[in-house]
C-alpha atoms as a PDB file:
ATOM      1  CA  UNK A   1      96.393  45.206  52.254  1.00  0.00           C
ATOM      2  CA  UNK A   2      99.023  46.923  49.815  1.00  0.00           C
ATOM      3  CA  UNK A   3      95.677  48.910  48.634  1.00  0.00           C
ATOM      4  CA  UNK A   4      95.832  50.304  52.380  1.00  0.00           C
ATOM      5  CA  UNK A   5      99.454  50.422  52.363  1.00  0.00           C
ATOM      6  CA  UNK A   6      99.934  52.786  49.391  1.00  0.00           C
ATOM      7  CA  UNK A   7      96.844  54.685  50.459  1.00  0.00           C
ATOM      8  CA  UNK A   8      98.264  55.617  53.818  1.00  0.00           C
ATOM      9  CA  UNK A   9     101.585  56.376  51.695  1.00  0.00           C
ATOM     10  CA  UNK A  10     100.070  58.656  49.399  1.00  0.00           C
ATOM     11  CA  UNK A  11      98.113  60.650  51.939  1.00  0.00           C
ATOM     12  CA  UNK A  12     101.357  61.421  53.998  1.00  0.00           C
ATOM     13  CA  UNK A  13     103.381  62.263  51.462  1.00  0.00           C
ATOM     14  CA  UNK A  14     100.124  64.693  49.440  1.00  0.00           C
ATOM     15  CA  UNK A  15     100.321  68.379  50.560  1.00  0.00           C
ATOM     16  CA  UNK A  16      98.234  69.115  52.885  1.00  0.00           C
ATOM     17  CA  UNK A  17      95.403  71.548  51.887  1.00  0.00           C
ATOM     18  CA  UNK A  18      91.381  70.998  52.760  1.00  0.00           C
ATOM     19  CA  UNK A  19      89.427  70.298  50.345  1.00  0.00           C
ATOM     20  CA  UNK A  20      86.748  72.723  50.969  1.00  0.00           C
ATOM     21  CA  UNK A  21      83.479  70.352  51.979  1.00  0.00           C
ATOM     22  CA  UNK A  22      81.558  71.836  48.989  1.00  0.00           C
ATOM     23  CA  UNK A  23      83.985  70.454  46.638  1.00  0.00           C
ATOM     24  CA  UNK A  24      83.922  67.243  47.763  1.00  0.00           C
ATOM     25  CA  UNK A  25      83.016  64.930  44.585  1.00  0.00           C
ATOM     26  CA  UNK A  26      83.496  67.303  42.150  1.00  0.00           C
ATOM     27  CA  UNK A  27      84.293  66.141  38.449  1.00  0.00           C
ATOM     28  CA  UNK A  28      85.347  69.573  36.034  1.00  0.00           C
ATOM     29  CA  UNK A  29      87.339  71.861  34.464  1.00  0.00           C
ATOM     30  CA  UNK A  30      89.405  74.181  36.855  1.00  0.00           C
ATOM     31  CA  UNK A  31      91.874  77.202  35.834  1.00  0.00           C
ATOM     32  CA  UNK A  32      94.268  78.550  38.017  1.00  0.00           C
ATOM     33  CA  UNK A  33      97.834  79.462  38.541  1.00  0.00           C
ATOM     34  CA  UNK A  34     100.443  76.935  39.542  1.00  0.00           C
ATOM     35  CA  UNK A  35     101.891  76.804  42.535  1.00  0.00           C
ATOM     36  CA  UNK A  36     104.414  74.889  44.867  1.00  0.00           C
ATOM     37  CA  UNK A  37     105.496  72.191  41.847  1.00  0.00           C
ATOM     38  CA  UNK A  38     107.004  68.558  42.811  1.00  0.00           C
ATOM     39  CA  UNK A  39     107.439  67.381  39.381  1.00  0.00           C
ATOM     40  CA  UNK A  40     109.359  64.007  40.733  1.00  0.00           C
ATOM     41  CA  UNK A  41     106.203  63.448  42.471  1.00  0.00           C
ATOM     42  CA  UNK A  42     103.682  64.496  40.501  1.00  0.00           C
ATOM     43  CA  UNK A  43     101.776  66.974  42.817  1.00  0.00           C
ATOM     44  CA  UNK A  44     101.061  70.892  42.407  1.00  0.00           C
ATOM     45  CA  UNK A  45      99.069  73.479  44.610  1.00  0.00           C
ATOM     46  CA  UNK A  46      96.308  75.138  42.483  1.00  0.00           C
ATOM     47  CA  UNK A  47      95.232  78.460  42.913  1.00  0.00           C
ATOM     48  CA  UNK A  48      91.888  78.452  41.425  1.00  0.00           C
ATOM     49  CA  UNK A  49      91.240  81.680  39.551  1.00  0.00           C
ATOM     50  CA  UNK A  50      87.681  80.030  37.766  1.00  0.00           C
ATOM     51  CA  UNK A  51      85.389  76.779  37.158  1.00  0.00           C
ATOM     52  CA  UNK A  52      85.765  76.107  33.762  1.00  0.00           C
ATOM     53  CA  UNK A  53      83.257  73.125  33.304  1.00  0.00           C
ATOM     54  CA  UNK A  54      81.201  70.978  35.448  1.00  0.00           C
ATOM     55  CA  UNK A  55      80.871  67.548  34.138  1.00  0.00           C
ATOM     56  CA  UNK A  56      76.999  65.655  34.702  1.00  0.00           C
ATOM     57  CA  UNK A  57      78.448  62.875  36.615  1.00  0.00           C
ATOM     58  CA  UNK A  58      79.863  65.677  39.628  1.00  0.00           C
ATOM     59  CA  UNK A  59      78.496  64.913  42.676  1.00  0.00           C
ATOM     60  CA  UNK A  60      80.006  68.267  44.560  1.00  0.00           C
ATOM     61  CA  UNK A  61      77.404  71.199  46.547  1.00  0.00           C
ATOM     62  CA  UNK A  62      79.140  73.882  45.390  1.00  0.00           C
ATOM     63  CA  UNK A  63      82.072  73.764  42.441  1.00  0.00           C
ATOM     64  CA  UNK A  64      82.504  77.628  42.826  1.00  0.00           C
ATOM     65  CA  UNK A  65      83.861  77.057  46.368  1.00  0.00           C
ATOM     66  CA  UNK A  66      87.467  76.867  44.862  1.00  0.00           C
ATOM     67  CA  UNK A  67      87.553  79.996  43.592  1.00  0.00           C
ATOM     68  CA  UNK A  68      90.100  81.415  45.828  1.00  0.00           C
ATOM     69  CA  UNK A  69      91.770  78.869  47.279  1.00  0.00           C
ATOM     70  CA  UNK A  70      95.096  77.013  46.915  1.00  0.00           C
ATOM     71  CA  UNK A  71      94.263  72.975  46.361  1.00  0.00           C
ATOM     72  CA  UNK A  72      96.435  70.077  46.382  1.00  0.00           C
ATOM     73  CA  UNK A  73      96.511  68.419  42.973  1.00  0.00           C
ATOM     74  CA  UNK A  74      98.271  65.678  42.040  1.00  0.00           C
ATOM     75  CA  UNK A  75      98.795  63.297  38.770  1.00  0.00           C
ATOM     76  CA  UNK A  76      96.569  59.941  38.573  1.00  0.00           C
ATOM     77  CA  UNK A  77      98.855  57.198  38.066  1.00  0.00           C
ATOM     78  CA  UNK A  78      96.013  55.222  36.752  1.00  0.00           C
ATOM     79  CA  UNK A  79      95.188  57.636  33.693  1.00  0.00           C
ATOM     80  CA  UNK A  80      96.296  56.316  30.685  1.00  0.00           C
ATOM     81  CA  UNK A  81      97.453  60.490  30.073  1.00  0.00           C
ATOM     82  CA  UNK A  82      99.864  59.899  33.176  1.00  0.00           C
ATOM     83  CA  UNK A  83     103.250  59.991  31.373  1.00  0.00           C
ATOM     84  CA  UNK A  84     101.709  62.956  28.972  1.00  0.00           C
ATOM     85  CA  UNK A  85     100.528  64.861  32.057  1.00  0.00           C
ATOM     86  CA  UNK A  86     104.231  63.952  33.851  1.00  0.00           C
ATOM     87  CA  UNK A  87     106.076  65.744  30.942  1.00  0.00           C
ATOM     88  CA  UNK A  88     103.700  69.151  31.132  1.00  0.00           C
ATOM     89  CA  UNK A  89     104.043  69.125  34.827  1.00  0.00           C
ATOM     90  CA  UNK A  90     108.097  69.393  34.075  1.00  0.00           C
ATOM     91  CA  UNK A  91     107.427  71.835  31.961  1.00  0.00           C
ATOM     92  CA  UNK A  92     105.613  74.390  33.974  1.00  0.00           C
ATOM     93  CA  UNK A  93     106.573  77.107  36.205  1.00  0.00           C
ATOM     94  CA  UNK A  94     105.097  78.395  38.955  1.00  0.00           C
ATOM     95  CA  UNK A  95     102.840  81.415  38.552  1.00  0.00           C
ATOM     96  CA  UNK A  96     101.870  79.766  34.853  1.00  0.00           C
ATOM     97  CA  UNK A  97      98.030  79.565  34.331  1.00  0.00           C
ATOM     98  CA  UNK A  98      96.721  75.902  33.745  1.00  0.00           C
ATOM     99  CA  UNK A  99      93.668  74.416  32.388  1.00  0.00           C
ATOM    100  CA  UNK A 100      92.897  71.465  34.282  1.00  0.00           C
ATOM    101  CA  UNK A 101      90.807  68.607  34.375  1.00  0.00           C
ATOM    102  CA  UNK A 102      90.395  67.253  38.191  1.00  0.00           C
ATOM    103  CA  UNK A 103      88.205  64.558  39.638  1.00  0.00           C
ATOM    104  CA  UNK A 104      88.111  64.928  43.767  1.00  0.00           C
ATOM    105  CA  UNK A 105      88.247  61.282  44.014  1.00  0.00           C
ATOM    106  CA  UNK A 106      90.952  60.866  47.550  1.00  0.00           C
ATOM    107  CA  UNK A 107      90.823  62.489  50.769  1.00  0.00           C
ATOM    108  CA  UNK A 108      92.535  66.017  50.853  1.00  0.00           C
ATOM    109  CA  UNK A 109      93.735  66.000  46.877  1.00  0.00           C
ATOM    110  CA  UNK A 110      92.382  66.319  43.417  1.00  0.00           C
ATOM    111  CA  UNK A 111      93.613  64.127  40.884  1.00  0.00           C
ATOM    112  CA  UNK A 112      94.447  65.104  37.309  1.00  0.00           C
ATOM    113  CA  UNK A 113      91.943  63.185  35.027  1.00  0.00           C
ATOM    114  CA  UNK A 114      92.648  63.915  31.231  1.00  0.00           C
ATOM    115  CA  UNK A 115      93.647  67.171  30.573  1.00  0.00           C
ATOM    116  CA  UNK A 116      96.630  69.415  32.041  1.00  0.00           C
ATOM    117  CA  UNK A 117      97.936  72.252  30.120  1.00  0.00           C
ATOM    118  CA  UNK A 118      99.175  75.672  29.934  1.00  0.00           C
ATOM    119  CA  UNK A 119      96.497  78.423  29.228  1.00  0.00           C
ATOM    120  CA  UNK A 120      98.707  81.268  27.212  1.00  0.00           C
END
């Protein structure tokens, strides 16, 4: 029930931004410019400039269907990387490029798996 609960909570309170259906499942390495931070809560917009890597285990169509678009990202409180990821996230500006590892693993968001940093 408080599975639900926080589910329900963390869809409402996500940015809103599709998922394009060819992404859906996708496990990788994504680059991209950051935009529209919430550091407090741990969520960023991604404009995806490139597919970096596509792990073996991704299950999505089409990985290059980000290239172009602006997707909802946020931190994955269950990585043990969290706090690591939490301090970065303060750290960077919008406009800065990233290097970012994402699993699509929720409805409508990608979640931050084990690496998030700044690309110079």
């Amino acid at each position: 029930e408080r599975e639900r609960e926080r589910g329900e909570r963390v869809k409402r309170d996500a940015p809103q931004g599709p998922i394009p259906a060819g992404l859906r499942g996708f496990q990788g390495i994504l680059f991209g410019k950051i935009a529209d931070k919430n550091a407090d809560r741990g969520t960023f917009t991604l404009q995806v400039q490139k597919v970096g890597r596509v792990w073996e285990r991704n299950r999505a169509e089409n990985a290059e269907s980000a290239v172009g678009k602006s997707l909802p990202v946020e931190l994955h409180r269950e990585s043990r990387l969290v706090g690591q990821h939490r301090q970065t996230l303060e750290k960077l500006n919008d406009g800065d490029t990233v290097e970012v590892e994402v699993f699509q693993m929720n409805d409508g968001v990608l979640s931050v798996m084990e690496l998030l940093r700044k690309v110079e």
